[in-house]
PDB file of N, CA and C in Angstrom:
ATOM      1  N   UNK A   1     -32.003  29.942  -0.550  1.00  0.00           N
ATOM      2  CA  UNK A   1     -30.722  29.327  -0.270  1.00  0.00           C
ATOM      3  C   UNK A   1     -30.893  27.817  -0.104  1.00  0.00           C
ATOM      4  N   UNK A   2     -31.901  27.104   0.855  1.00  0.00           N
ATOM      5  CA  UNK A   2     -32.131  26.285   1.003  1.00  0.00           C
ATOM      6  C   UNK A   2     -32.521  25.525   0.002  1.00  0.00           C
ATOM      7  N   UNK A   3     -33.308  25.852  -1.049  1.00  0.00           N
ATOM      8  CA  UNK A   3     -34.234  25.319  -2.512  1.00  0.00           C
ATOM      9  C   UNK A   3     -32.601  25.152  -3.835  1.00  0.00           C
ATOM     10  N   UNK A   4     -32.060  26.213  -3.507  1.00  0.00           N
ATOM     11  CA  UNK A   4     -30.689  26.297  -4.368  1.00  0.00           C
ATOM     12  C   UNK A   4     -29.953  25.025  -4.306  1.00  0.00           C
ATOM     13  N   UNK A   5     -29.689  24.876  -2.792  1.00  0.00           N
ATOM     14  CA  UNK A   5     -28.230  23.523  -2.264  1.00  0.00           C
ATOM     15  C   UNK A   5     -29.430  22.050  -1.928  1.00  0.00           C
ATOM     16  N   UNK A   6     -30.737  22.219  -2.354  1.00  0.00           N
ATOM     17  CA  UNK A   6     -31.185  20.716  -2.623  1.00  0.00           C
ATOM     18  C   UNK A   6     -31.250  20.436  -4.283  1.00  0.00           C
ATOM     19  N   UNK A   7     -31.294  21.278  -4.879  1.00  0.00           N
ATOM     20  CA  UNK A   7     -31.171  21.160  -6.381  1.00  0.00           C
ATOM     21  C   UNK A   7     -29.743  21.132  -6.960  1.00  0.00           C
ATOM     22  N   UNK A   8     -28.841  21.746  -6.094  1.00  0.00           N
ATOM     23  CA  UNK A   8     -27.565  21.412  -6.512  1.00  0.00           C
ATOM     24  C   UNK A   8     -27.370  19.796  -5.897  1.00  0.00           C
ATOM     25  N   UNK A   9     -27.667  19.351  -5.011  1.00  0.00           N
ATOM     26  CA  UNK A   9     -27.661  17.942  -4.397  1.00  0.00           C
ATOM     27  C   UNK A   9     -28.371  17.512  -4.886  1.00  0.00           C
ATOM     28  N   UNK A  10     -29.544  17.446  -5.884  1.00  0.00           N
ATOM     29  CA  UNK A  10     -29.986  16.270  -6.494  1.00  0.00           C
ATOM     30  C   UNK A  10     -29.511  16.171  -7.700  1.00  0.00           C
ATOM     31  N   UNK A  11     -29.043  16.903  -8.437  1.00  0.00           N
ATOM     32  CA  UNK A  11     -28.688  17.050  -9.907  1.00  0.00           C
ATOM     33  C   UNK A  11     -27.258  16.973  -9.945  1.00  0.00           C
ATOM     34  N   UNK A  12     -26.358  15.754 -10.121  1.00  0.00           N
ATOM     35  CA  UNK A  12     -24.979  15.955  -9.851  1.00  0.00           C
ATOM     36  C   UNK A  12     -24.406  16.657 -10.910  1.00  0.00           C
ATOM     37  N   UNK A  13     -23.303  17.028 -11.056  1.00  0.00           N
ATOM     38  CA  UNK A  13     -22.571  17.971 -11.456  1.00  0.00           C
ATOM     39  C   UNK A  13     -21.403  17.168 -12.791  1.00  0.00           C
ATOM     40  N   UNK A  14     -21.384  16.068 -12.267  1.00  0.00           N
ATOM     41  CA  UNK A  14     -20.415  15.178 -12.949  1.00  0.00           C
ATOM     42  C   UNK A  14     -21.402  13.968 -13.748  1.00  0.00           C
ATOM     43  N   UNK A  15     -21.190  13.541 -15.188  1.00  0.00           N
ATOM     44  CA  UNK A  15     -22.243  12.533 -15.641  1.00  0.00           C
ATOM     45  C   UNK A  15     -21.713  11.447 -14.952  1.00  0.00           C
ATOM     46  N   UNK A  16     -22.717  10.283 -14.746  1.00  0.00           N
ATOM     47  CA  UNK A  16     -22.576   9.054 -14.901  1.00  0.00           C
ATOM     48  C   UNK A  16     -21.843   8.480 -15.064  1.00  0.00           C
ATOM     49  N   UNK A  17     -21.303   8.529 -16.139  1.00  0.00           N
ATOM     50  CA  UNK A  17     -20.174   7.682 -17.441  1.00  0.00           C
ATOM     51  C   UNK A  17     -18.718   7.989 -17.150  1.00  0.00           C
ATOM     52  N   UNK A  18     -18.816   9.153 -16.612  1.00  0.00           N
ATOM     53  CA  UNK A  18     -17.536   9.978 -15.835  1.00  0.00           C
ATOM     54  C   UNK A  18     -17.102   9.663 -14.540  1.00  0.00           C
ATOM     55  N   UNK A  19     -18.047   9.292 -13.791  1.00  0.00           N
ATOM     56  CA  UNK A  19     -17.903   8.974 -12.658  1.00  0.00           C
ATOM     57  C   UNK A  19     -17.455   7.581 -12.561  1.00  0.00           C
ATOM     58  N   UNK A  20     -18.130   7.008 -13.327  1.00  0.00           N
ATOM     59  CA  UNK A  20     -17.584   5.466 -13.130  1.00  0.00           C
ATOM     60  C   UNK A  20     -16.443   5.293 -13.930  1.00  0.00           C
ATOM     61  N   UNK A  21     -15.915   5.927 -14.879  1.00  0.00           N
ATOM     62  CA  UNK A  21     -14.783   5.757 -15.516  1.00  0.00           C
ATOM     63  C   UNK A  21     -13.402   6.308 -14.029  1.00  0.00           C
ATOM     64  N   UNK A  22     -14.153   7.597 -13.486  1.00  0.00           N
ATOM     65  CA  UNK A  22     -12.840   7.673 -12.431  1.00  0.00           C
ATOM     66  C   UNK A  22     -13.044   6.691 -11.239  1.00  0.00           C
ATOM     67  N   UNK A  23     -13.796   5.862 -11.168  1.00  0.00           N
ATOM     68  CA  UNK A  23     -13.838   4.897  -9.916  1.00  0.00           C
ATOM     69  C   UNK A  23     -13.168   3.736 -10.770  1.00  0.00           C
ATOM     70  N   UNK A  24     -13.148   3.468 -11.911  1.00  0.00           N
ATOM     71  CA  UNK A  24     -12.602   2.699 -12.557  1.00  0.00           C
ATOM     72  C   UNK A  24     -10.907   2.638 -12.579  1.00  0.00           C
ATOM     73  N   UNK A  25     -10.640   4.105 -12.865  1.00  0.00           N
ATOM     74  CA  UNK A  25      -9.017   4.412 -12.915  1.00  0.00           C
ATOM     75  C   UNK A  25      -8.967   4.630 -11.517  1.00  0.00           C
ATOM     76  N   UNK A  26      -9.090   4.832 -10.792  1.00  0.00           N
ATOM     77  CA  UNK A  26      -8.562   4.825  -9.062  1.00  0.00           C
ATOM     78  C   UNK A  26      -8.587   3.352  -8.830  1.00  0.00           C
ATOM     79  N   UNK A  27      -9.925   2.599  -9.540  1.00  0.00           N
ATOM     80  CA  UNK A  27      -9.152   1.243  -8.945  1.00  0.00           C
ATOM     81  C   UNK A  27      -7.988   0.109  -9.182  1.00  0.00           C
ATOM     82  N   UNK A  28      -7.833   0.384 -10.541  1.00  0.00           N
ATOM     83  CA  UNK A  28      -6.446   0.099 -11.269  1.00  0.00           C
ATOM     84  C   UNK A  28      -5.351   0.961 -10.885  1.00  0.00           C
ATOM     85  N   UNK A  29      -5.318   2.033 -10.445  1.00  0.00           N
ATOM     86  CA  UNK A  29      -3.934   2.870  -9.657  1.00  0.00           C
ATOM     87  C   UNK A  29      -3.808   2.041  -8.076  1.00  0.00           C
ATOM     88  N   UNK A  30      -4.884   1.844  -7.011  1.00  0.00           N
ATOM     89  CA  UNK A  30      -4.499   1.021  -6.407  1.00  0.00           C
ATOM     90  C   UNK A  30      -4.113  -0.184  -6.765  1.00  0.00           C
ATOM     91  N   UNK A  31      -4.573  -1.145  -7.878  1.00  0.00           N
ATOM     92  CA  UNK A  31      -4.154  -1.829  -8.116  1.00  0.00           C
ATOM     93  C   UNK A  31      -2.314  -2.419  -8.582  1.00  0.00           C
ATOM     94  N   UNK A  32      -2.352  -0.927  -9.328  1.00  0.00           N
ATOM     95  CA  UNK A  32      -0.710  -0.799  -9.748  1.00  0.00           C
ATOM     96  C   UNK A  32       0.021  -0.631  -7.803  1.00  0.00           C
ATOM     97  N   UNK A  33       0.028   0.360  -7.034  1.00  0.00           N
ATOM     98  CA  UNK A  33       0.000   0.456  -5.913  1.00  0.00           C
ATOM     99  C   UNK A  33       0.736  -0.679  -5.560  1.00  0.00           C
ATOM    100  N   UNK A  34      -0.467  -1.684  -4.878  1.00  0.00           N
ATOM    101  CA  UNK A  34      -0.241  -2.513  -4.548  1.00  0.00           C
ATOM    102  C   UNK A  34       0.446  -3.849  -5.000  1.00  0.00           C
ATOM    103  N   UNK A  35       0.483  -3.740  -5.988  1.00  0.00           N
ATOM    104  CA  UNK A  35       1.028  -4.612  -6.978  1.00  0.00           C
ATOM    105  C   UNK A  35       2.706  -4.230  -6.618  1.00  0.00           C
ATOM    106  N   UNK A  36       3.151  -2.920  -6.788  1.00  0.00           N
ATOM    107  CA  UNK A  36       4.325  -2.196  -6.522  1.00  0.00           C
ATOM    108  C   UNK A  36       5.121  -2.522  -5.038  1.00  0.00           C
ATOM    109  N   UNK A  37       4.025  -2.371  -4.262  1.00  0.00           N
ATOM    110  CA  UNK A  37       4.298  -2.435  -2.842  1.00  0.00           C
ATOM    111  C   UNK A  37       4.588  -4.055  -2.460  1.00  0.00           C
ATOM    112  N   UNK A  38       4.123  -4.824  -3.237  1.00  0.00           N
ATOM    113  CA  UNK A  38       4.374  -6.665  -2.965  1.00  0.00           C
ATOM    114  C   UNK A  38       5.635  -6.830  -3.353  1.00  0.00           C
ATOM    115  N   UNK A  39       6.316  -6.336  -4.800  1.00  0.00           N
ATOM    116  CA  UNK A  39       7.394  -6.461  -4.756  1.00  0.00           C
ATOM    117  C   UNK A  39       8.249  -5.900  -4.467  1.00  0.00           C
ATOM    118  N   UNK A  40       7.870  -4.635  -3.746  1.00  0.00           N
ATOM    119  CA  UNK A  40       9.050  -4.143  -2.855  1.00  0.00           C
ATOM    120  C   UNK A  40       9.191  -5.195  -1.616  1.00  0.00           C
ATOM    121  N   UNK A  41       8.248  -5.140  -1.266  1.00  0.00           N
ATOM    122  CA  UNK A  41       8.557  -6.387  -0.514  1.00  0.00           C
ATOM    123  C   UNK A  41       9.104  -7.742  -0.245  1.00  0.00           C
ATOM    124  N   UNK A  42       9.174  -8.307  -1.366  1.00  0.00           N
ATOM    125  CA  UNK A  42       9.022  -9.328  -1.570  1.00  0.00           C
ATOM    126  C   UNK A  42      11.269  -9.452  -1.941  1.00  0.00           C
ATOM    127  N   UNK A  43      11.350  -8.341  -2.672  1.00  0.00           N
ATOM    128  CA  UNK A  43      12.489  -7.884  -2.935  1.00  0.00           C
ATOM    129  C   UNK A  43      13.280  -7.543  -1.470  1.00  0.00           C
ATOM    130  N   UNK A  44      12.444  -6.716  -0.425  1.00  0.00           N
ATOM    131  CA  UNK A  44      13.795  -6.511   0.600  1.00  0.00           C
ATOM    132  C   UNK A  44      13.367  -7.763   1.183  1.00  0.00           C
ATOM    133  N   UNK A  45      12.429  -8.762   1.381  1.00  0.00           N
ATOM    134  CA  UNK A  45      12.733  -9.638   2.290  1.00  0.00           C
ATOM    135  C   UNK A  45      13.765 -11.211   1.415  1.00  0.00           C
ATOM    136  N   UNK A  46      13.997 -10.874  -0.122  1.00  0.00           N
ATOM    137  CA  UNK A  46      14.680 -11.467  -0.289  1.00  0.00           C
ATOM    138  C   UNK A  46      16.289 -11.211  -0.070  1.00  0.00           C
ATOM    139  N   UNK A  47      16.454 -10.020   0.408  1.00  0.00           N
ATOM    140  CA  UNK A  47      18.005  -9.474   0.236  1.00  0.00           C
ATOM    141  C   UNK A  47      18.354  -9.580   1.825  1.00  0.00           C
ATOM    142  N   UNK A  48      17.042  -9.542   2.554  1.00  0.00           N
ATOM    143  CA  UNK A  48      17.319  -9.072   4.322  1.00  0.00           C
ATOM    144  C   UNK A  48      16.828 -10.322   4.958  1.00  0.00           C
ATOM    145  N   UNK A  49      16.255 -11.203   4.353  1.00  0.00           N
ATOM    146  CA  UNK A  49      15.336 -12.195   5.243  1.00  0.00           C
ATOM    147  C   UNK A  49      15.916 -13.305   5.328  1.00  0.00           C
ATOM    148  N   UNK A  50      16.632 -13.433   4.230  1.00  0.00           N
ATOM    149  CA  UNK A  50      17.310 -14.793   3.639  1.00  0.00           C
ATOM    150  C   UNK A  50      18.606 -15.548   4.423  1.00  0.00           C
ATOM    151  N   UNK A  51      19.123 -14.743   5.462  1.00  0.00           N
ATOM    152  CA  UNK A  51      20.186 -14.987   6.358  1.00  0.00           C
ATOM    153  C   UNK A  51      21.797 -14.622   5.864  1.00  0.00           C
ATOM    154  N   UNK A  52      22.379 -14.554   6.602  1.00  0.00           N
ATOM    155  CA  UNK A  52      23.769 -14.073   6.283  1.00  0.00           C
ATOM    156  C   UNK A  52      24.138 -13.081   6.099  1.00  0.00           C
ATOM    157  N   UNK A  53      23.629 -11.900   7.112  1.00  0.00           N
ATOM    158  CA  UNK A  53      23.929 -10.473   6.879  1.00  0.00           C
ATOM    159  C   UNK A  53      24.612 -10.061   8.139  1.00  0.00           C
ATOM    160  N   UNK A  54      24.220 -11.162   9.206  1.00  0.00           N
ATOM    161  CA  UNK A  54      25.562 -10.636  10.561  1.00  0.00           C
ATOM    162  C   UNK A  54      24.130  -9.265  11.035  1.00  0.00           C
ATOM    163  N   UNK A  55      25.103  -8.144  11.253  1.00  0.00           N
ATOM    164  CA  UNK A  55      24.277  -6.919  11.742  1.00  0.00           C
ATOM    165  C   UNK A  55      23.641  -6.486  11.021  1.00  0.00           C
ATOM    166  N   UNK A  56      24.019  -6.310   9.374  1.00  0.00           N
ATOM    167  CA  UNK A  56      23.375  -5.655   8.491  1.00  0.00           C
ATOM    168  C   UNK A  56      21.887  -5.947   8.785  1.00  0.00           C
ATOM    169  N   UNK A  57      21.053  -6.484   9.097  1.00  0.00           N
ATOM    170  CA  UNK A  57      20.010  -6.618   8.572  1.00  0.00           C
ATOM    171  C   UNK A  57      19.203  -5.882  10.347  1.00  0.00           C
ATOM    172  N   UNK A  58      19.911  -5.853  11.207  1.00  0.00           N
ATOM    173  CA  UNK A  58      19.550  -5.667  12.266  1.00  0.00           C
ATOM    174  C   UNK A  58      18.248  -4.113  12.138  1.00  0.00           C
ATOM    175  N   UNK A  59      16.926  -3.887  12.336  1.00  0.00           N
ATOM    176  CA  UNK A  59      16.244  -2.999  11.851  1.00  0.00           C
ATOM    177  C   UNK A  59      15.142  -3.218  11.099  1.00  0.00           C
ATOM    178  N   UNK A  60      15.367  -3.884  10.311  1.00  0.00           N
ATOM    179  CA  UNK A  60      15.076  -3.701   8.847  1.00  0.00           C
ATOM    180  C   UNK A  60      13.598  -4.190   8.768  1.00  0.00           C
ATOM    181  N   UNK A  61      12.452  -3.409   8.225  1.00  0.00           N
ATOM    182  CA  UNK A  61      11.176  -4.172   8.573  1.00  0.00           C
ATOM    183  C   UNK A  61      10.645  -4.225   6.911  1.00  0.00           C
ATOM    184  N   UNK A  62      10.811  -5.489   7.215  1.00  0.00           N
ATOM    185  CA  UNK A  62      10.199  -6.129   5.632  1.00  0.00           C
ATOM    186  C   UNK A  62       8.955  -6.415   5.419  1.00  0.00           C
ATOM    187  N   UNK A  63       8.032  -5.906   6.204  1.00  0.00           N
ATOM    188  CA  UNK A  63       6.526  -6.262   5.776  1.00  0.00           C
ATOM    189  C   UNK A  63       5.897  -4.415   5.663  1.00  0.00           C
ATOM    190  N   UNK A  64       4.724  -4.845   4.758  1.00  0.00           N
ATOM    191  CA  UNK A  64       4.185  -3.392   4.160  1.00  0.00           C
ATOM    192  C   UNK A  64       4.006  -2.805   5.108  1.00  0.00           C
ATOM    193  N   UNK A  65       4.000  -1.459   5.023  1.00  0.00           N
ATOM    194  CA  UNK A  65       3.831  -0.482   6.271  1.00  0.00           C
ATOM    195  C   UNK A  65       2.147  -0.515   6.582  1.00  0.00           C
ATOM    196  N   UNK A  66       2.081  -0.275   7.717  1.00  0.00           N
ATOM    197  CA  UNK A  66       0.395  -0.356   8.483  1.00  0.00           C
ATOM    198  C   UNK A  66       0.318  -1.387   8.751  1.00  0.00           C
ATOM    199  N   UNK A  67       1.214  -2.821   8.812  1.00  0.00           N
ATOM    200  CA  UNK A  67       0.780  -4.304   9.599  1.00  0.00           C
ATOM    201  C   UNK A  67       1.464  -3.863  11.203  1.00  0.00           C
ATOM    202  N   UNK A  68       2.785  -3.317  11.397  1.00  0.00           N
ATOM    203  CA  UNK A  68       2.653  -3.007  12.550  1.00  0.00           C
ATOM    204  C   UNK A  68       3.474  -3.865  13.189  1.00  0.00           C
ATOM    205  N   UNK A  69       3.989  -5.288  12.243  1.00  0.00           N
ATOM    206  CA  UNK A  69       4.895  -6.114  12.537  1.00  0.00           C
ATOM    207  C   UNK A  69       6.155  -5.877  12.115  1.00  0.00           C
ATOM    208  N   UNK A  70       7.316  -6.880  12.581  1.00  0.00           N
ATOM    209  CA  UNK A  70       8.662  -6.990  11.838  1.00  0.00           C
ATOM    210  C   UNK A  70       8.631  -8.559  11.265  1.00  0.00           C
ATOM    211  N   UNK A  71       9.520  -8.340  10.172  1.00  0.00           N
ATOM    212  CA  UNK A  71      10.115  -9.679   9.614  1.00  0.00           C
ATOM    213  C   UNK A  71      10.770 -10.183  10.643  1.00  0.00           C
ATOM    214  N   UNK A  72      10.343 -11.251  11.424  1.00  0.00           N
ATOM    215  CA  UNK A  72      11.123 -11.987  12.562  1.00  0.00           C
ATOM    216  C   UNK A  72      12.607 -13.005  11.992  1.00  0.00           C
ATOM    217  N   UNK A  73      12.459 -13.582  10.341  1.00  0.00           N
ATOM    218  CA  UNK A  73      13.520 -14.274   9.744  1.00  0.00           C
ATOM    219  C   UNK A  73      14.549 -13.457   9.582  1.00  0.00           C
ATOM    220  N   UNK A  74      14.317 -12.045   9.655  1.00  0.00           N
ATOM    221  CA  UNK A  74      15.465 -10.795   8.898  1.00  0.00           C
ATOM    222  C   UNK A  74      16.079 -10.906  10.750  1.00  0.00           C
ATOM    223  N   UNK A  75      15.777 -11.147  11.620  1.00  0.00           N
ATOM    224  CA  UNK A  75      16.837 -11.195  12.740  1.00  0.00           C
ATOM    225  C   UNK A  75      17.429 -12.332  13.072  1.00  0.00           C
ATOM    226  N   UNK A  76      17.005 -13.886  12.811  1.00  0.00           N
ATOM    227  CA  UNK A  76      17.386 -14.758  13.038  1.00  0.00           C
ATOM    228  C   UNK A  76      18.866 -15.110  12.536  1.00  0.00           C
ATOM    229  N   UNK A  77      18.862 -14.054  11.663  1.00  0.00           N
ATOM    230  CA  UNK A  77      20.453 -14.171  10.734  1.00  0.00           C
ATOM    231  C   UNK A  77      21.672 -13.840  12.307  1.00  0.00           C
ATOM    232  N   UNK A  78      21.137 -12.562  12.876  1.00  0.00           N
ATOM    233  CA  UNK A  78      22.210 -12.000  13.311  1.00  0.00           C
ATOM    234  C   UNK A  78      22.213 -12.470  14.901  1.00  0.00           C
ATOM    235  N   UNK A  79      20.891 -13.151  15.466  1.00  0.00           N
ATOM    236  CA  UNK A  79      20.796 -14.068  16.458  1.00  0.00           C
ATOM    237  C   UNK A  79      20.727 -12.383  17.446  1.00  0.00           C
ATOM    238  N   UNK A  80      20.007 -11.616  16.725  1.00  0.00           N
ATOM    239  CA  UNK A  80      19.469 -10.204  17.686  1.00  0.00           C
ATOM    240  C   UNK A  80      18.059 -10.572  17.906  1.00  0.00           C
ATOM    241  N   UNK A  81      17.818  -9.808  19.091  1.00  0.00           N
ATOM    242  CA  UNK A  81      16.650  -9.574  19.430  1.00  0.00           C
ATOM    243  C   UNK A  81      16.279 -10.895  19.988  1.00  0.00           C
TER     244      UNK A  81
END
């Protein structure tokens, strides 16, 4: 059992050429990702950040999710908070 699962662990299962081709496409999908996620952003803080929404904008968190912050300009409109 033991002689079996070190020969399956030294001899990978997947070639080379394969492997780096999928570390290759995972890093261009984050890339698309993030690329996606800037202009969502970039888009609500132009519609919410920009001033003149009164309450509407009251909420609204315009920075990517996991910073943990709010867009502080998206309240200055409505003179909340």
């Amino acid at each position: 059992m033991f002689l079996s699962l070190l020969v399956a662990w030294l001899i990978p299962d997947v070639p080379k050429p394969i492997v780096e081709q999928l570390k290759r496409e995972k890093t261009l999908l984050v890339d698309v990702f993030l690329r996606e996620e800037k202009e969502k952003y970039q888009l609500i803080h132009s519609l919410f950040g920009g001033g003149g929404g009164g309450g509407v904008t009251r909420g609204v968190t315009a920075l990517p999710m996991g910073t943990g912050r709010r867009c502080d300009s998206c309240f200055q409109a409505s003179g909340a908070d």
